[in-house]
C-alpha atoms as a PDB file:
ATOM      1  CA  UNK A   1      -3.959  20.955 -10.770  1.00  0.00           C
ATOM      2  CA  UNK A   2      -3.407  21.126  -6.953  1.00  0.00           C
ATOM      3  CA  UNK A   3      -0.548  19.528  -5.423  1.00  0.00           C
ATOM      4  CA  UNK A   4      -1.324  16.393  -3.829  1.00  0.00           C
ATOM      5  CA  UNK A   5       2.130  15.106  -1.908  1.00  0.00           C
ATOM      6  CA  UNK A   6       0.857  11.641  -0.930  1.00  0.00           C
ATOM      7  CA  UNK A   7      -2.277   9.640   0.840  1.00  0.00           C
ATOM      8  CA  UNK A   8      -0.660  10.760   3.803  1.00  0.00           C
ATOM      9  CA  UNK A   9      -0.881  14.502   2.717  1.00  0.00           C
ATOM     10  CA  UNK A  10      -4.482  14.072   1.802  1.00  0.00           C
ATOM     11  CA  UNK A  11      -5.335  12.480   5.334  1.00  0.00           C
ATOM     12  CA  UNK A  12      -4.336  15.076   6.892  1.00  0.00           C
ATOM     13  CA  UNK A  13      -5.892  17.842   4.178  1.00  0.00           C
ATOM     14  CA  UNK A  14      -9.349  16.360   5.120  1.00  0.00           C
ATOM     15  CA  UNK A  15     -11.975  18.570   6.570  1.00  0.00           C
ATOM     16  CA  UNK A  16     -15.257  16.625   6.903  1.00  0.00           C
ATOM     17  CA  UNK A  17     -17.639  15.644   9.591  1.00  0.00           C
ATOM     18  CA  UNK A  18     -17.408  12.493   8.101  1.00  0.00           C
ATOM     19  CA  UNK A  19     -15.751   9.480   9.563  1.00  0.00           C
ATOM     20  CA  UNK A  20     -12.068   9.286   8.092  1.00  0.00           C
ATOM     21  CA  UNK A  21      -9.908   6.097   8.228  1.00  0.00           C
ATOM     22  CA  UNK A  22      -6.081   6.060   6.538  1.00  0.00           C
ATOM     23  CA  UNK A  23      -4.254   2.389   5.329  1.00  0.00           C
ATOM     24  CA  UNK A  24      -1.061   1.990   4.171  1.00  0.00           C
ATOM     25  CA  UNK A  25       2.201  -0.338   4.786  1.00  0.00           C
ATOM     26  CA  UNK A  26       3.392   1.837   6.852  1.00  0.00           C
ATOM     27  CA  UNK A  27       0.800   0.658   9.724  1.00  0.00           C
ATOM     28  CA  UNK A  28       1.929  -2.258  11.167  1.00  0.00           C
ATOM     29  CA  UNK A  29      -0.166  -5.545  10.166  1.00  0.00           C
ATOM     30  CA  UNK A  30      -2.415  -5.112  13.799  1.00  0.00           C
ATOM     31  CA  UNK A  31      -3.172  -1.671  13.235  1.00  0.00           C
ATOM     32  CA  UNK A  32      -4.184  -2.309   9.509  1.00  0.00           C
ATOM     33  CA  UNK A  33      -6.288  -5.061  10.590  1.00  0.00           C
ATOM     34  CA  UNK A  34      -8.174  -3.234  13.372  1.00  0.00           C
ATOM     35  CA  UNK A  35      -8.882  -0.286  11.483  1.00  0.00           C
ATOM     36  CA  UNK A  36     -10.428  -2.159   8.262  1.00  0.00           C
ATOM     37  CA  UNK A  37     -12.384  -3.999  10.515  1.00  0.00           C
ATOM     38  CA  UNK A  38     -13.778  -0.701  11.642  1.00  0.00           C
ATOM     39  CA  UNK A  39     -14.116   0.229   7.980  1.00  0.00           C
ATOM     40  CA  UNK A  40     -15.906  -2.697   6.937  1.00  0.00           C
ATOM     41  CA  UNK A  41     -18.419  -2.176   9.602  1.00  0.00           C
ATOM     42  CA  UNK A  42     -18.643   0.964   8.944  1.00  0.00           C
ATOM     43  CA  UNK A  43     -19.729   0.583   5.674  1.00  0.00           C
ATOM     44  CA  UNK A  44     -22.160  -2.015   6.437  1.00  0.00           C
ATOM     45  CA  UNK A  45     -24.103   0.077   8.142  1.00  0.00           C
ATOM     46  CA  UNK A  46     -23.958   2.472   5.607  1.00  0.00           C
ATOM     47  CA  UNK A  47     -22.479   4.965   7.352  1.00  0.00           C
ATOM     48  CA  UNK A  48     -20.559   7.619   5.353  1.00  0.00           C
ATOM     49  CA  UNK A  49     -16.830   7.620   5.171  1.00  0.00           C
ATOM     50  CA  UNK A  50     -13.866   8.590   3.743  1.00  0.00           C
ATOM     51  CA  UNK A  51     -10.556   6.264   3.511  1.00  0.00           C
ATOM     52  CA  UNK A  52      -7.815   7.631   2.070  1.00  0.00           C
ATOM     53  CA  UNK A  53      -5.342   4.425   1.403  1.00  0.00           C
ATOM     54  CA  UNK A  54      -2.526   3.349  -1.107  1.00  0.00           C
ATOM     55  CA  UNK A  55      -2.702   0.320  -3.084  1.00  0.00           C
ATOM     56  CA  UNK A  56      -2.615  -1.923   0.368  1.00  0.00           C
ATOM     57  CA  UNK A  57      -6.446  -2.300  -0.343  1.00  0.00           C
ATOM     58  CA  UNK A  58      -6.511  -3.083  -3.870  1.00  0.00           C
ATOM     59  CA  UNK A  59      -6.434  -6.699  -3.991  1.00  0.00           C
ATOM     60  CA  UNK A  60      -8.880  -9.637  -2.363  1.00  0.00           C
ATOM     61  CA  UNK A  61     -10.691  -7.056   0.027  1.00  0.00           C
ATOM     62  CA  UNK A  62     -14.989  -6.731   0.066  1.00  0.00           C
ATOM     63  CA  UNK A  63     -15.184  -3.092   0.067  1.00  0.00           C
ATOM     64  CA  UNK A  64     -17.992  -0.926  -1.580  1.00  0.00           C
ATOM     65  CA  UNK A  65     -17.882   3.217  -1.430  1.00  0.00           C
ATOM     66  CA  UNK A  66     -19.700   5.139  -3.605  1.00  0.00           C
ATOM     67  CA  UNK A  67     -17.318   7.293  -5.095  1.00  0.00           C
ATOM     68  CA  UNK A  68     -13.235   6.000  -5.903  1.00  0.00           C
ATOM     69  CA  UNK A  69     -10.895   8.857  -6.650  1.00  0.00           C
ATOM     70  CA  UNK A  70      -7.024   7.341  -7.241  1.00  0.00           C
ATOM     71  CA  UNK A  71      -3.563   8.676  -9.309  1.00  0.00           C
ATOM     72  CA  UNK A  72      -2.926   7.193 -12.668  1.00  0.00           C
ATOM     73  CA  UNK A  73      -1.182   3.620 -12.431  1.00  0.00           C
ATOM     74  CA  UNK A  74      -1.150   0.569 -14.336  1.00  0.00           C
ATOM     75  CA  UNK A  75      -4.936  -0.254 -15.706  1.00  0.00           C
ATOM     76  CA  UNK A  76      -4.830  -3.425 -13.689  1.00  0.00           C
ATOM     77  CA  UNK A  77      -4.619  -1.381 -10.861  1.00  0.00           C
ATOM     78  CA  UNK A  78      -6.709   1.174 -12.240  1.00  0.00           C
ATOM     79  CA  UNK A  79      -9.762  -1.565 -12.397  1.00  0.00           C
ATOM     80  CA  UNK A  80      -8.717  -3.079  -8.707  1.00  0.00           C
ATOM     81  CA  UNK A  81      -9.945   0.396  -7.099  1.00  0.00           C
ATOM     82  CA  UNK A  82     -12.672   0.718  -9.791  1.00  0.00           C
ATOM     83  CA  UNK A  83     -13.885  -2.882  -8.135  1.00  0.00           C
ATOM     84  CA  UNK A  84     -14.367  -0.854  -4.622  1.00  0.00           C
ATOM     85  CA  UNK A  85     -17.222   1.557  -6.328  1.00  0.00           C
ATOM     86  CA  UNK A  86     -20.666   0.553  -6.217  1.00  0.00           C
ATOM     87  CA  UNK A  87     -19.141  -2.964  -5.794  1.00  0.00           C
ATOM     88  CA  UNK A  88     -22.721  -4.407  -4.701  1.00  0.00           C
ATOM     89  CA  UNK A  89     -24.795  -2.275  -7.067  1.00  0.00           C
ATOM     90  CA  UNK A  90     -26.579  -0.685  -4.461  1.00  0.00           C
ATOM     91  CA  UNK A  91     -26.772   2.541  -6.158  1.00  0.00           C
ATOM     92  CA  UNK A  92     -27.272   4.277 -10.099  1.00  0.00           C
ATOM     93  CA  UNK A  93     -23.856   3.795 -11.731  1.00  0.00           C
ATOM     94  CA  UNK A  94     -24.101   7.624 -12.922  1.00  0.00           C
ATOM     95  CA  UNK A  95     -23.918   8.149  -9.516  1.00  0.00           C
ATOM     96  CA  UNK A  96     -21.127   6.210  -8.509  1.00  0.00           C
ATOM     97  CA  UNK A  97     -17.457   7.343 -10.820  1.00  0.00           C
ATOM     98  CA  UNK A  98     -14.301   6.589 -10.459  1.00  0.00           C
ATOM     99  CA  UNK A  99     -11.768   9.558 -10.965  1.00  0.00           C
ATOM    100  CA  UNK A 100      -8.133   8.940 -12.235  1.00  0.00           C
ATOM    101  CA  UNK A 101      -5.655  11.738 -11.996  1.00  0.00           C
ATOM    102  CA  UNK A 102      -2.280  12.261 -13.046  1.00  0.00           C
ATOM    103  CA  UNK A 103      -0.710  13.950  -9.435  1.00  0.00           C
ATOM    104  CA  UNK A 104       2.123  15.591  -9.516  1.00  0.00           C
ATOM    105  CA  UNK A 105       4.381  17.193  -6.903  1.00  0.00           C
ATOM    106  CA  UNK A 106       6.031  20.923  -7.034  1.00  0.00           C
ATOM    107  CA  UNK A 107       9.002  20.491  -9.005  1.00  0.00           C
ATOM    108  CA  UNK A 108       6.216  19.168 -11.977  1.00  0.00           C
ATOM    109  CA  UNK A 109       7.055  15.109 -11.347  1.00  0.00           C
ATOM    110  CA  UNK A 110       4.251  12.288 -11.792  1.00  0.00           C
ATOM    111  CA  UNK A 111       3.710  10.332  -8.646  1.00  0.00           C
ATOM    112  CA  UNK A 112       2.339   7.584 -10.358  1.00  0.00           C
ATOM    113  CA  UNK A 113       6.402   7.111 -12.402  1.00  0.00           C
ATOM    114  CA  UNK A 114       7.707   7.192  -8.808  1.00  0.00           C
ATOM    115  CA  UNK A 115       5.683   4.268  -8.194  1.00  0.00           C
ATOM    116  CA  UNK A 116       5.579   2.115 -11.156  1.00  0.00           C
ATOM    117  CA  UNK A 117       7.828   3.410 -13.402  1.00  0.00           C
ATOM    118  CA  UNK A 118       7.554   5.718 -16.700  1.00  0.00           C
ATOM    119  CA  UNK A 119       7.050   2.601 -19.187  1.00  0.00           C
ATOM    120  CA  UNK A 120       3.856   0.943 -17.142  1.00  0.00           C
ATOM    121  CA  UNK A 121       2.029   4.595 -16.762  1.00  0.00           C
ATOM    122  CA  UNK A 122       3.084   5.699 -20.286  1.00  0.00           C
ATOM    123  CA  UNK A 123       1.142   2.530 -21.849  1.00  0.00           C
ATOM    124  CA  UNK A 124      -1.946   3.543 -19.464  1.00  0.00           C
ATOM    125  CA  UNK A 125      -2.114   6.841 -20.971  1.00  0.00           C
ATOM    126  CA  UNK A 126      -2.074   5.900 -24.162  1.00  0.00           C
ATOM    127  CA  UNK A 127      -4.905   3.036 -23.713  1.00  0.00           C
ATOM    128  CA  UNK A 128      -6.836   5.831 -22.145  1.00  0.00           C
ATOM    129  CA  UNK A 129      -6.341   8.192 -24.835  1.00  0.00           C
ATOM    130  CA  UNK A 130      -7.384   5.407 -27.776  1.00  0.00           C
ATOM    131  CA  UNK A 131     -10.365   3.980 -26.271  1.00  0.00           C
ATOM    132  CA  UNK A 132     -11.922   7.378 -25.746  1.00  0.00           C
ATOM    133  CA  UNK A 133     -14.992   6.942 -23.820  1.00  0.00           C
ATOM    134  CA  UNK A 134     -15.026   2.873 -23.962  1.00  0.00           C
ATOM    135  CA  UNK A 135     -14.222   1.825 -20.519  1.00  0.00           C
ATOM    136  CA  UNK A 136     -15.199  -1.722 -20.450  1.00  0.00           C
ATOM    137  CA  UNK A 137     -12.735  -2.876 -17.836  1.00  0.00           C
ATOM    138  CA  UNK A 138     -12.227  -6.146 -19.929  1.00  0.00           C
ATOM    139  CA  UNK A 139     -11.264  -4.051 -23.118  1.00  0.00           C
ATOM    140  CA  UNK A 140      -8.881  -1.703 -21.437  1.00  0.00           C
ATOM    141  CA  UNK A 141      -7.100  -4.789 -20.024  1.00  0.00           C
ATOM    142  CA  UNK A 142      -6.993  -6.302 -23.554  1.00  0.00           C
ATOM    143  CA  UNK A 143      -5.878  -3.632 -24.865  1.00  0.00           C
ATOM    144  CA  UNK A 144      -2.983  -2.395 -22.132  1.00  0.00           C
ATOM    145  CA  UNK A 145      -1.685  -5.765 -21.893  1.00  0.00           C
ATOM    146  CA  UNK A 146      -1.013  -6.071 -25.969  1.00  0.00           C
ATOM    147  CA  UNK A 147       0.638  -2.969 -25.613  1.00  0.00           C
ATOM    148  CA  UNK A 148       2.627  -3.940 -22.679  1.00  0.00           C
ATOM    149  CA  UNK A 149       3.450  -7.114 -24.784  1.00  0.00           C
ATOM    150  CA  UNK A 150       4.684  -5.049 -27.727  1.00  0.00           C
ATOM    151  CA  UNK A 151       7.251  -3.475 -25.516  1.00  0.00           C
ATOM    152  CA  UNK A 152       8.507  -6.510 -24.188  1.00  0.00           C
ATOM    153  CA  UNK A 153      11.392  -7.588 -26.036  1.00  0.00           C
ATOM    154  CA  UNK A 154      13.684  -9.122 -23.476  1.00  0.00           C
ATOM    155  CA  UNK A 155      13.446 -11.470 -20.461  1.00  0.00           C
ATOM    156  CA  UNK A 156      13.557  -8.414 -18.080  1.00  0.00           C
ATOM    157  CA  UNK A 157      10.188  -7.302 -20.034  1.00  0.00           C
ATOM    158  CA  UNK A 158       8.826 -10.425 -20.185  1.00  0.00           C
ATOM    159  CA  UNK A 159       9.423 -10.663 -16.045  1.00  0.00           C
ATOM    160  CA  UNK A 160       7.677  -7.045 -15.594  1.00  0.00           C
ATOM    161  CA  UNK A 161       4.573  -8.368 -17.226  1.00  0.00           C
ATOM    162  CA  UNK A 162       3.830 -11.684 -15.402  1.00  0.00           C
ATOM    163  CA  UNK A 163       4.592  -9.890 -12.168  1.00  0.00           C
ATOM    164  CA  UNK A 164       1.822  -7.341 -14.011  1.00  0.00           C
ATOM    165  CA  UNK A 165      -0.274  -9.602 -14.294  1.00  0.00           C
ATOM    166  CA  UNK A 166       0.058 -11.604 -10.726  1.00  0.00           C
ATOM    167  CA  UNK A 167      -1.175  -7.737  -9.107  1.00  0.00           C
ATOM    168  CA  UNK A 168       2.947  -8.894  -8.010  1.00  0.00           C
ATOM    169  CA  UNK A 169       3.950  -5.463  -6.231  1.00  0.00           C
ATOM    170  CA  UNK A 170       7.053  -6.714  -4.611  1.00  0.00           C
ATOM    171  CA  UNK A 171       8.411  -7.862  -7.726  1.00  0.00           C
ATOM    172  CA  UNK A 172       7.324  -4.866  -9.683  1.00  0.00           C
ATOM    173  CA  UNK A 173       9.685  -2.987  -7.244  1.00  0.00           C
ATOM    174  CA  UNK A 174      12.490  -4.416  -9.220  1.00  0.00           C
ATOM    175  CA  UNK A 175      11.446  -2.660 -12.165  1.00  0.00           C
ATOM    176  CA  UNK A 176       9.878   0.248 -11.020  1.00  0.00           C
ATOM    177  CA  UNK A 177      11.274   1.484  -7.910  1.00  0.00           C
ATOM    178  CA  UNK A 178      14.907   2.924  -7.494  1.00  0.00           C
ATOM    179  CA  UNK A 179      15.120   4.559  -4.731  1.00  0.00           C
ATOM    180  CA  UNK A 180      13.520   2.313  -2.521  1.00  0.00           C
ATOM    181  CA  UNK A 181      14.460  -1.114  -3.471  1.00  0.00           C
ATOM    182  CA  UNK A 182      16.102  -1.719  -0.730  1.00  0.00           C
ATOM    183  CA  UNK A 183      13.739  -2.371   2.472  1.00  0.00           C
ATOM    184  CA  UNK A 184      14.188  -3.290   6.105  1.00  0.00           C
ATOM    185  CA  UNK A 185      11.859  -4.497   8.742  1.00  0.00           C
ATOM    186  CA  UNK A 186      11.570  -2.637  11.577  1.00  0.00           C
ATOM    187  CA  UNK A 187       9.739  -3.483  15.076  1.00  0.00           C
ATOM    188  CA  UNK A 188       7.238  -1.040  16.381  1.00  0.00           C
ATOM    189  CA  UNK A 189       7.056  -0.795  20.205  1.00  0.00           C
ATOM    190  CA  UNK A 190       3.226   0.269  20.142  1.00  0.00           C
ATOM    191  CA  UNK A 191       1.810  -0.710  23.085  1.00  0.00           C
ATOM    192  CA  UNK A 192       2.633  -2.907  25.973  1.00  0.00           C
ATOM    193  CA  UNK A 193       1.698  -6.087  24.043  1.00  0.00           C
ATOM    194  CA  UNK A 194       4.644  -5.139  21.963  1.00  0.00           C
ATOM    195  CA  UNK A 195       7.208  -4.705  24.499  1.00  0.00           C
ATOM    196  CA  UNK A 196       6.291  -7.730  26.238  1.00  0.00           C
ATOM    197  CA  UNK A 197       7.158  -9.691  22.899  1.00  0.00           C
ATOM    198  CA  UNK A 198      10.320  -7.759  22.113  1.00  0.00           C
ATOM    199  CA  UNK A 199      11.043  -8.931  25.428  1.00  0.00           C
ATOM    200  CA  UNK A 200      10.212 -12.867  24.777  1.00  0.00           C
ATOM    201  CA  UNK A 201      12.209 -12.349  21.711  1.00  0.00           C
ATOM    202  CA  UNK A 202      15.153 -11.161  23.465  1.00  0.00           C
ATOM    203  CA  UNK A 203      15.296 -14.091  26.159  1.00  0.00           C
ATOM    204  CA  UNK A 204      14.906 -16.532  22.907  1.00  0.00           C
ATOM    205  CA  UNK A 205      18.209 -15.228  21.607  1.00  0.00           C
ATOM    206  CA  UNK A 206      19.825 -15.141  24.880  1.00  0.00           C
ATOM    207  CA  UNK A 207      18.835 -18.148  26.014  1.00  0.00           C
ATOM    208  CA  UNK A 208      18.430 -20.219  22.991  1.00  0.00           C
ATOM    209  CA  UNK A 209      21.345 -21.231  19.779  1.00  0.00           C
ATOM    210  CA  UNK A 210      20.332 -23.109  16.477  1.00  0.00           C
ATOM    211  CA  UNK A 211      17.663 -24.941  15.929  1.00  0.00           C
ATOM    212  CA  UNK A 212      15.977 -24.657  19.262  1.00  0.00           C
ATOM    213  CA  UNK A 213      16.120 -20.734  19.002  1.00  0.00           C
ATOM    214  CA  UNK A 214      14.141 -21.308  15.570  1.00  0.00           C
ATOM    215  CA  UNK A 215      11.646 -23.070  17.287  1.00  0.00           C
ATOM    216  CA  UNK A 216      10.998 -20.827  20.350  1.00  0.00           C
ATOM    217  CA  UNK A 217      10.730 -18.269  17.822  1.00  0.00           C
ATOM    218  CA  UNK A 218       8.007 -19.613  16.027  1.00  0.00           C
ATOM    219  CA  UNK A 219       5.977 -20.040  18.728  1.00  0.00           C
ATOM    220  CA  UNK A 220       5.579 -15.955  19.004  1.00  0.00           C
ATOM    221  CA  UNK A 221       6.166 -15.429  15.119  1.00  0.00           C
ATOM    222  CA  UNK A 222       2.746 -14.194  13.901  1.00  0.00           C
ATOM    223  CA  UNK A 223       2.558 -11.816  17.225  1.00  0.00           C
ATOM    224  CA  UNK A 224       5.633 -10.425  16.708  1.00  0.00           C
ATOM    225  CA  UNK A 225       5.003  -9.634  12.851  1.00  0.00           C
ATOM    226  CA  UNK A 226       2.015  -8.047  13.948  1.00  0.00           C
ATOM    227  CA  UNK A 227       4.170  -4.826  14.722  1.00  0.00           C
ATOM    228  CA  UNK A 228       6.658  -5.212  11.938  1.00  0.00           C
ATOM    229  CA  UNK A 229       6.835  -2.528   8.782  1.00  0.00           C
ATOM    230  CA  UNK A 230       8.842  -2.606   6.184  1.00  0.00           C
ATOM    231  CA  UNK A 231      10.463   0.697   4.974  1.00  0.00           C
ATOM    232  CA  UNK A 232      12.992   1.903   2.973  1.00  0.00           C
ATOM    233  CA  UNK A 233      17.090   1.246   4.168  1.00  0.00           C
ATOM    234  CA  UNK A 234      17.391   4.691   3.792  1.00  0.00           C
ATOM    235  CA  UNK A 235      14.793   5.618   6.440  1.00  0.00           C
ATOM    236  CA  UNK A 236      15.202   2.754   8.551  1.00  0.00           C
ATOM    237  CA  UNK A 237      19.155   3.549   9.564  1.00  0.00           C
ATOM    238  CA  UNK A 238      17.835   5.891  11.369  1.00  0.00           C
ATOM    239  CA  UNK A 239      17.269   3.608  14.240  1.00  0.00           C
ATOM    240  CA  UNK A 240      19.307   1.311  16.283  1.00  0.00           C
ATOM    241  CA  UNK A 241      19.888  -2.338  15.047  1.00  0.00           C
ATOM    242  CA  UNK A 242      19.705  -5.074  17.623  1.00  0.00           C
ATOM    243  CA  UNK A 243      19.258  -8.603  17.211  1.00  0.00           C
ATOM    244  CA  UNK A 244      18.053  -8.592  13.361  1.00  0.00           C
ATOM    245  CA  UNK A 245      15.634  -5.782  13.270  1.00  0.00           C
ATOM    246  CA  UNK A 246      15.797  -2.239  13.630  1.00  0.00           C
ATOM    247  CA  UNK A 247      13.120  -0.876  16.308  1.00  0.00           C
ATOM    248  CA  UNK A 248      11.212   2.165  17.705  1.00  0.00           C
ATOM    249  CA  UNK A 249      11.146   1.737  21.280  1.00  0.00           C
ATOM    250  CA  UNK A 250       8.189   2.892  22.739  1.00  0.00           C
ATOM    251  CA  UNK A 251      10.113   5.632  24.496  1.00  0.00           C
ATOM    252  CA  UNK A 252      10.956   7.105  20.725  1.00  0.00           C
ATOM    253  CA  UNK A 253       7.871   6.531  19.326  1.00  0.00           C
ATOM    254  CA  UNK A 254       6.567   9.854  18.859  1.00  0.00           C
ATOM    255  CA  UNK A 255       9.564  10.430  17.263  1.00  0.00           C
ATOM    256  CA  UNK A 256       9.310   7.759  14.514  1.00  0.00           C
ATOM    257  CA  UNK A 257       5.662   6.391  14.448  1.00  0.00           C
ATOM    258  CA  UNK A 258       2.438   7.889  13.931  1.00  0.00           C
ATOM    259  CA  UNK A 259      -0.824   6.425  15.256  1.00  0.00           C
ATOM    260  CA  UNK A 260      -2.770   7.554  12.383  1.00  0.00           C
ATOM    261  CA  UNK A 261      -0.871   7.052   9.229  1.00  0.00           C
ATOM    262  CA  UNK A 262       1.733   5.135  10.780  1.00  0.00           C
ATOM    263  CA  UNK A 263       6.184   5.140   9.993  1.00  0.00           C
ATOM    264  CA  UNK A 264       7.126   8.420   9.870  1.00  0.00           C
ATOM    265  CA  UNK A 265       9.180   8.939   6.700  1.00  0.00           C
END
């Protein structure tokens, strides 16, 4: 198996006169927006594309490609992406497969235990291996989730599985994630629109205490988290601190934000 070190990697492995788009959380919210728009179109028209994404699409988003090709994860997951092929039956389903693989990286280590942890992928291996060619996406649930169950023998457990079952990823970085539990936001100085906000956010504190500073604030609040990620503590210290966030200025941007596939880790 070739070594796949992450969507980013495979972005920028692509070599196609297709159309290619990249999502992740490492885009800030604008960017992400703009460029599924884009997708969406795209595939309206029936244009051919690629998207390369991680699991920031999975959940409550119309998309329909023809073929799906994802690392091993938790069946729930598993069925989210298999949701995005041939969503709108427009084509033979023999045509139209979904391919699960187990990645790994050099040294031999699963991605997909990185990510969710060795007990959720172990129990999706072993559903995959005992239903054998019966992929009815309501019977692989079933049958995950009573195996999930059986391991479940304490509160923590019991916790892991209704965040499971919620599609709850922030919570399932509790249990699966080590070493980036932690997270910070950081403000992306992408284009002038940003500095001009960073700016209005600036005179707020400087001008503004208490309650009124609260208020300003939330007059500019959903354009200013339009050019907020969140990243790991580690990555984000970094960068200079200032008033509550950590932030690429656009004069360091290059150096800490890509316009394609977004915080550079």
């Amino acid at each position: 198996m070739n070594t796949i070190r992450s969507a980013t990697h495979v972005y920028r492995s692509l070599n196609t006169t297709r159309e290619n788009y990249y999502l992740s959380a490492s885009l800030v919210p604008k960017q992400r927006r703009e460029r599924l728009k884009k997708i969406v179109n795209a595939l309206e028209k029936r244009e051919p594309i690629i998207l390369v994404s991680t699991q920031v699409v999975e959940a409550g988003i119309d998309l329909d490609f023809d073929i799906a090709i994802r690392d091993i994860g938790p069946i729930d997951s598993i069925i989210q992406v298999a949701g995005r092929c041939n969503r709108h039956a427009l084509r033979d389903p023999k045509q139209s497969l979904v391919y699960v693989y187990d990645i790994t990286n050099d040294e031999g280590s699963e991605f997909g235990k990185q990510i969710y942890g060795s007990y959720l992928i172990g129990k999706t291996k072993e559903v995959f291996v005992e239903t054998d060619k019966e992929l009815d996406p309501l019977r692989l649930s079933s049958a995950y989730y009573q195996k999930v169950r059986m391991g479940a023998s304490d509160l923590e457990s019991a916790e892991l599985l209704e965040a499971m079952h919620h599609l709850d990823y922030e919570k399932l970085a509790k249990f699966t994630l080590i070493d980036d539990q932690d997270s910070a936001s950081v403000y992306v100085e992408l284009n002038q629109e940003a500095e001009d906000i960073w700016r209005r956010y600036e005179t707020i504190l400087d001008r503004f205490k208490g309650l009124q500073a609260k208020e300003e604030f939330l007059r500019i609040k959903p354009s200013f988290y339009d050019y907020v990620v969140n990243v790991p503590v580690r990555d984000a210290c970094k960068l200079q601190s200032t008033k509550g966030f950590y932030r690429i200025p656009n004069s360091r941007l290059q150096e800490f934000y890509d316009d394609v596939t977004g915080f550079r880790r």
